[in-house]
N, C-alpha and C. Protein backbone atom coordinates (compact mmCIF):
# COMPACT_ATOMS: atom_id res chain seq x y z
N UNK A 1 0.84 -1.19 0.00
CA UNK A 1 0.00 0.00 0.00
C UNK A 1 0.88 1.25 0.00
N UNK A 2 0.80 2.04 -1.10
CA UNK A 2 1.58 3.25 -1.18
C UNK A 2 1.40 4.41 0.13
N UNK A 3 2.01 4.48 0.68
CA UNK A 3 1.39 5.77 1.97
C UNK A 3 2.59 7.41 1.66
N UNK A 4 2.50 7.94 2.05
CA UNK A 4 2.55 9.56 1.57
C UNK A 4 2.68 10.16 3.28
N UNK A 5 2.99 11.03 4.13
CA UNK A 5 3.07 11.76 5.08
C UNK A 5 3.94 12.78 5.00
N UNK A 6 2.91 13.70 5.30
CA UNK A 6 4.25 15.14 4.72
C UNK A 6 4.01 15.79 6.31
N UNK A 7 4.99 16.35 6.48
CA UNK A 7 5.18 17.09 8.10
C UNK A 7 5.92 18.28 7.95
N UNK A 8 6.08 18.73 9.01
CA UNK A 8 6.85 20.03 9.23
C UNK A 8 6.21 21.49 8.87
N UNK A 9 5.00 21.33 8.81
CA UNK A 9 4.26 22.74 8.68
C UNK A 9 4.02 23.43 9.90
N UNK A 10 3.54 24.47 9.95
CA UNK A 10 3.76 25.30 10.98
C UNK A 10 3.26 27.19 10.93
N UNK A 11 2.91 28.05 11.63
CA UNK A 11 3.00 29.08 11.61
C UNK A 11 4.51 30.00 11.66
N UNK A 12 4.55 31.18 10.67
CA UNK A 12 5.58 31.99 11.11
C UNK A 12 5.11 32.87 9.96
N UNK A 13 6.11 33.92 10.35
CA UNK A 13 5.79 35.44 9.96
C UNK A 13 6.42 35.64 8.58
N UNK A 14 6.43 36.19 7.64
CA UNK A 14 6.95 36.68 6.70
C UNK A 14 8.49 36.81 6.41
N UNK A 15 9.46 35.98 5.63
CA UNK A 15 11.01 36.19 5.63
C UNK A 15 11.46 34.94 6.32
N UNK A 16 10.36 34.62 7.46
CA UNK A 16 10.90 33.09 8.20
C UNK A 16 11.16 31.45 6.91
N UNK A 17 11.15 30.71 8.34
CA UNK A 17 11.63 29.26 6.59
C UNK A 17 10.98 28.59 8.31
N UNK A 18 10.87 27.20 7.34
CA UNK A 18 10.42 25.88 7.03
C UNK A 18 10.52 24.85 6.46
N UNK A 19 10.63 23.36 7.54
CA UNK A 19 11.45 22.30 6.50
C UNK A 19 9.66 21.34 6.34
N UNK A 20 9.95 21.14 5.34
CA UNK A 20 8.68 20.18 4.89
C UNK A 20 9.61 18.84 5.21
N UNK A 21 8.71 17.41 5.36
CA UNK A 21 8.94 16.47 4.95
C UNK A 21 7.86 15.24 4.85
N UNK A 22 8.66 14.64 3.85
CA UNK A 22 7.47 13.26 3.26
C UNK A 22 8.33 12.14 3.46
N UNK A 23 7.53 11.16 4.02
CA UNK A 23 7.92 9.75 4.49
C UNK A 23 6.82 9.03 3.78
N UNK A 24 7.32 8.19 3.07
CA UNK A 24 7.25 7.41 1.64
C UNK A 24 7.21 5.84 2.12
N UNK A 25 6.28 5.26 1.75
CA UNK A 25 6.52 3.39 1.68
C UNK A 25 5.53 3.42 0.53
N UNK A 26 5.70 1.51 0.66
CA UNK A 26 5.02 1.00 -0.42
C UNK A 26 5.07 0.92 -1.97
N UNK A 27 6.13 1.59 -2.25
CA UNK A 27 6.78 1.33 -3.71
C UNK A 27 8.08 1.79 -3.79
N UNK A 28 8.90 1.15 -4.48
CA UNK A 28 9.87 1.57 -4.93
C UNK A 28 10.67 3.13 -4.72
N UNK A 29 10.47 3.37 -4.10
CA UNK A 29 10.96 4.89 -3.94
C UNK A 29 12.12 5.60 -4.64
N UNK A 30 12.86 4.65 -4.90
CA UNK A 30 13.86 5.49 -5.65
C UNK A 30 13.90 5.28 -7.34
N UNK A 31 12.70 4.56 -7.45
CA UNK A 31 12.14 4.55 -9.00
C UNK A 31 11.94 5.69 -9.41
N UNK A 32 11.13 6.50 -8.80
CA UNK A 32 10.21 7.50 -8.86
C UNK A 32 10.03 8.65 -8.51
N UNK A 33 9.61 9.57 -9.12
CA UNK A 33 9.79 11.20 -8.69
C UNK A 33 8.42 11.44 -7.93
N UNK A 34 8.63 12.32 -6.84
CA UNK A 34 8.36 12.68 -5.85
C UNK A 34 7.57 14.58 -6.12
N UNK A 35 6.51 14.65 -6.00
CA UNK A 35 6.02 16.08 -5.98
C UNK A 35 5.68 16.73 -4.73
N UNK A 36 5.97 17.98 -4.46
CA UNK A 36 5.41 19.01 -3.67
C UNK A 36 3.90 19.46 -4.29
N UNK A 37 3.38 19.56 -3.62
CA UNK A 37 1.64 20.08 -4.25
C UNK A 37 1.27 20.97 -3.26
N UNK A 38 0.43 21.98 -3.39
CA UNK A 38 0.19 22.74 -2.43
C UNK A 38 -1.18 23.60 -2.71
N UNK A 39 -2.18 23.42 -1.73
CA UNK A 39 -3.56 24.26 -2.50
C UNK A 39 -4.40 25.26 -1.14
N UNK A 40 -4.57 26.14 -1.80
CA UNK A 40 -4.72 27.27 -0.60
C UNK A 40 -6.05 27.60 -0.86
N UNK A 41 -6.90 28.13 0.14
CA UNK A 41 -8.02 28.11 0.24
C UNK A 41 -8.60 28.90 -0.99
N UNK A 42 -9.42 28.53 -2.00
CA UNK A 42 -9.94 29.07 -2.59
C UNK A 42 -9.57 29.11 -3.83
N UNK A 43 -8.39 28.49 -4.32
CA UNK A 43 -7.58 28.29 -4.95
C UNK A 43 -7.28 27.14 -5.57
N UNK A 44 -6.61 27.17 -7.25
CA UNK A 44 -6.45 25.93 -7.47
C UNK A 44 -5.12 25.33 -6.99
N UNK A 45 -4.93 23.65 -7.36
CA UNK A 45 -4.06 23.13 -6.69
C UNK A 45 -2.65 23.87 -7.72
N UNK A 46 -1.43 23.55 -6.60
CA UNK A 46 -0.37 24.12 -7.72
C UNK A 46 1.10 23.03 -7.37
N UNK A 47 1.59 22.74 -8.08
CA UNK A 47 2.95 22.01 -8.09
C UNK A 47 3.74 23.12 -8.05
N UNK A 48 4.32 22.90 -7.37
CA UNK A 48 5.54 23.32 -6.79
C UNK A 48 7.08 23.58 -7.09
N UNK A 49 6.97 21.87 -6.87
CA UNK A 49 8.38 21.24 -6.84
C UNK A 49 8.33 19.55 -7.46
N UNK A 50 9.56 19.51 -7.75
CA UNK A 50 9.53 17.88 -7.88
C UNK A 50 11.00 17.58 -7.96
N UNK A 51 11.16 16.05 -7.66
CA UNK A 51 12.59 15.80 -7.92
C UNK A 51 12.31 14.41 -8.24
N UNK A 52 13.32 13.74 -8.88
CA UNK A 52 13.45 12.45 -9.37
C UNK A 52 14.21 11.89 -8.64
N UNK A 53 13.79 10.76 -8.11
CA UNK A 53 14.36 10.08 -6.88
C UNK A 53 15.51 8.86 -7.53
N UNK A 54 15.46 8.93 -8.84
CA UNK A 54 16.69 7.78 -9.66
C UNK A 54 17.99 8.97 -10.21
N UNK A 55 17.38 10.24 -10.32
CA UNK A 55 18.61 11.35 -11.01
C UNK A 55 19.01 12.45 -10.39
N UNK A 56 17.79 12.78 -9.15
CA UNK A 56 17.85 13.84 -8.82
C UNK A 56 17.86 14.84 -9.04
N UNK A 57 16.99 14.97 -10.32
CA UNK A 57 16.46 15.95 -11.48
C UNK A 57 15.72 17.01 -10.46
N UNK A 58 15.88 18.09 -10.41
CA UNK A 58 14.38 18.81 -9.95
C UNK A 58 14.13 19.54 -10.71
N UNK A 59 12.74 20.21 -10.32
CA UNK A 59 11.78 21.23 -10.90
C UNK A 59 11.24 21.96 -10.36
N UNK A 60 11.41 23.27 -10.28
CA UNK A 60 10.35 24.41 -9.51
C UNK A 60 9.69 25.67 -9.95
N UNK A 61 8.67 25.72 -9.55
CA UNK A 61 7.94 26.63 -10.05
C UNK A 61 8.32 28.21 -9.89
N UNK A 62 8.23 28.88 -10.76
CA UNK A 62 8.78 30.31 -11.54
C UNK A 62 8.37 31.04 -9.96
N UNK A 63 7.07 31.23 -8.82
CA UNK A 63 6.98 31.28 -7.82
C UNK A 63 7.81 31.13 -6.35
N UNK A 64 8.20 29.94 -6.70
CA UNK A 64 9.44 29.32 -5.63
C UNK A 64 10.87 29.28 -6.00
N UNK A 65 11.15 29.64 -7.08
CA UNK A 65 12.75 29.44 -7.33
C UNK A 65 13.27 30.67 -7.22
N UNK A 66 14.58 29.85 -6.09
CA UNK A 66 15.32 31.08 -5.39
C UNK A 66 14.95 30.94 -4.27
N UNK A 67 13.52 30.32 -3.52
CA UNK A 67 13.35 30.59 -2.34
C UNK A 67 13.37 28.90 -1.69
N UNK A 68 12.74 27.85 -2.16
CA UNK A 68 12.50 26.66 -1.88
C UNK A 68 13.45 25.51 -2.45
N UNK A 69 14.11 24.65 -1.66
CA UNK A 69 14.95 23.46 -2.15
C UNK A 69 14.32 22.20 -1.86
N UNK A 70 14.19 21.36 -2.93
CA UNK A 70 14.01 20.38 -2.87
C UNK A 70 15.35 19.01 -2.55
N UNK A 71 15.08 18.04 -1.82
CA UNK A 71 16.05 17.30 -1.76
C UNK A 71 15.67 15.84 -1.06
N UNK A 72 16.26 15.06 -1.14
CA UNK A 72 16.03 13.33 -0.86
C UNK A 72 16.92 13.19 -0.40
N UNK A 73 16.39 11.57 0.52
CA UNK A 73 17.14 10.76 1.32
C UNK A 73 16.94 8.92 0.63
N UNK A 74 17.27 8.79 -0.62
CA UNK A 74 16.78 7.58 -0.94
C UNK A 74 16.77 6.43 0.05
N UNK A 75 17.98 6.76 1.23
CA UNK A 75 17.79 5.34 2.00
C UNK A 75 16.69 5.52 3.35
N UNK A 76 16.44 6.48 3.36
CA UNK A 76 15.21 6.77 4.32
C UNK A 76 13.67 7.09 3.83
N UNK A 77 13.99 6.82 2.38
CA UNK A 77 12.49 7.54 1.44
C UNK A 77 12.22 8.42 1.79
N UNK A 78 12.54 9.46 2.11
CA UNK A 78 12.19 10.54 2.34
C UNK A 78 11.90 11.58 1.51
N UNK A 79 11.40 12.78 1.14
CA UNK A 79 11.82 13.79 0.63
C UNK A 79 11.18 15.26 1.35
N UNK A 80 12.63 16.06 1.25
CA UNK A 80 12.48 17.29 2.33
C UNK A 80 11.93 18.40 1.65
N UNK A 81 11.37 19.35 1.53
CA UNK A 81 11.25 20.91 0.94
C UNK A 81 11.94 22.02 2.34
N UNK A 82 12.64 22.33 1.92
CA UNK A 82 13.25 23.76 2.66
C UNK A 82 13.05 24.75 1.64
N UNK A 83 11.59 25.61 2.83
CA UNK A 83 11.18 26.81 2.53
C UNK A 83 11.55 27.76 3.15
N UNK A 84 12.14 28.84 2.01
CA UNK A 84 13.19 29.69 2.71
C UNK A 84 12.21 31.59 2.39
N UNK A 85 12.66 32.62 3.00
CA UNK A 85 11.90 33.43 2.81
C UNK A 85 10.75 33.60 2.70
N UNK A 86 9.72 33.00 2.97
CA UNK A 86 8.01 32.16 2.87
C UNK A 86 8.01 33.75 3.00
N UNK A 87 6.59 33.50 2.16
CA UNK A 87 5.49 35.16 1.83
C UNK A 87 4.48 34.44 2.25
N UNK A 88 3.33 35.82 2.15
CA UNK A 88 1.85 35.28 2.89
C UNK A 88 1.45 34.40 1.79
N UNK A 89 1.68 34.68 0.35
CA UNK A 89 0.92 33.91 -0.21
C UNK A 89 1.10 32.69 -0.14
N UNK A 90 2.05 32.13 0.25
CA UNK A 90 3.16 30.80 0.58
C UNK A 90 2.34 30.00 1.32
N UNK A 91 1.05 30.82 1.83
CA UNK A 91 0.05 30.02 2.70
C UNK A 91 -0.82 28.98 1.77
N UNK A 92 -0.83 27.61 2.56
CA UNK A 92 -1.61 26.77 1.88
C UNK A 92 -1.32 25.70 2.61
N UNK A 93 -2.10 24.13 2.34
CA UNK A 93 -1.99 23.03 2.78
C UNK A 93 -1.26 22.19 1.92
N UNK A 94 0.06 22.05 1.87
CA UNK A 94 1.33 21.20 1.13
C UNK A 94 1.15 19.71 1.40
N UNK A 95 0.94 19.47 0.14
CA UNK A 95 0.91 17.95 0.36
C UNK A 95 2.16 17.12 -1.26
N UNK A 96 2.58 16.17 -0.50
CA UNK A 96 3.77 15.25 -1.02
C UNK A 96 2.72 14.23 -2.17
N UNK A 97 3.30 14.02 -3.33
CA UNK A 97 2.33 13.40 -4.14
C UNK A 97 3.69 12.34 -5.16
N UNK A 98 2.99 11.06 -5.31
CA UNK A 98 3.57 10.16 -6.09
C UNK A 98 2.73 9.82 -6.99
N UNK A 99 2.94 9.74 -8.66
CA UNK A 99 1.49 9.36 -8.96
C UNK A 99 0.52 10.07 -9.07
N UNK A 100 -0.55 9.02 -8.70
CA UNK A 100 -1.79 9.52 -8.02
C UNK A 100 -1.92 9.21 -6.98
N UNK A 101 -1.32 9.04 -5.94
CA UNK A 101 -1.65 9.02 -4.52
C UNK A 101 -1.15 10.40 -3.92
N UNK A 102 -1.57 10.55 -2.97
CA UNK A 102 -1.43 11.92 -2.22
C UNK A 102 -1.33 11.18 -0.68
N UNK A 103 -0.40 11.59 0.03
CA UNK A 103 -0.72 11.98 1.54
C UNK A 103 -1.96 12.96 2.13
N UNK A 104 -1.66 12.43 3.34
CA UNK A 104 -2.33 14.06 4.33
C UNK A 104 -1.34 14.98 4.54
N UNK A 105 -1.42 16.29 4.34
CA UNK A 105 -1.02 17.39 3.87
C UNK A 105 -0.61 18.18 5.66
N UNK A 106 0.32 19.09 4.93
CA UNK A 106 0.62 19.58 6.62
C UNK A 106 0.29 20.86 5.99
N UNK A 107 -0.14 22.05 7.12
CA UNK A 107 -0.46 23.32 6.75
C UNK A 107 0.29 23.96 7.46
N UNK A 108 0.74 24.94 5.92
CA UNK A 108 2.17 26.17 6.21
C UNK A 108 0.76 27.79 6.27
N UNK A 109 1.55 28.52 7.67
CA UNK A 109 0.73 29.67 7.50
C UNK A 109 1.89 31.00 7.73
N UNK A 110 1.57 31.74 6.82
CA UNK A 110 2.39 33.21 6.73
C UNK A 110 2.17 34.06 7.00
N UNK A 111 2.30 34.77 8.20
CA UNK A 111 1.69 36.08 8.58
C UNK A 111 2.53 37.12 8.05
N UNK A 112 1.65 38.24 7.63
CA UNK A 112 2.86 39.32 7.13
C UNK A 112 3.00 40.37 8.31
């Protein structure tokens, strides 16, 4: 059974950071690339980030680059997001996605 858990969300103010993380079973993990997803109230969903867990390819959105790193732990399945400089809009419920499966999502909030 594929499972997904993303953690490390939290409140803080504007300019602060935040480490995301996703703890991964049930398939192959280092087959496969790994997404950040993130959808804020009212709003559609938005990708983020991604990295390839066989090349360590990433990808980030024109939004987050410069501010957010993506990175893995293939022998722990893991994968981290370090959010750096977070803005209010940065607010949303981040969730780790393989596929089509999704975790439960941790919620990042930005006060300005």
């Amino acid at each position: 059974e594929v499972q997904l858990q993303a953690s490390g969300g939290g409140s803080v103010q504007a300019g602060g950071s935040l480490r995301l993380s996703c703890a991964a079973s049930g398939f192959a993990f280092s087959d496969y690339a790994i997404s950040w997803i993130r959808q804020a109230p009212g709003k559609e969903r938005e990708g983020i980030s991604c990295i390839g867990n066989r090349d360590n390819s990433t990808y980030y959105v024109d939004s987050v680059k410069g501010r957010f790193i993506i990175s893995n732990d293939n022998n722990k399945n893991m994968v981290y997001l370090q959010m750096n400089n977070l803005k209010p809009e940065d607010t949303a419920v981040y969730y780790c996605f393989v596929g089509s499966y999704r975790g439960q999502g941790t919620q990042v909030t930005v006060s300005s």
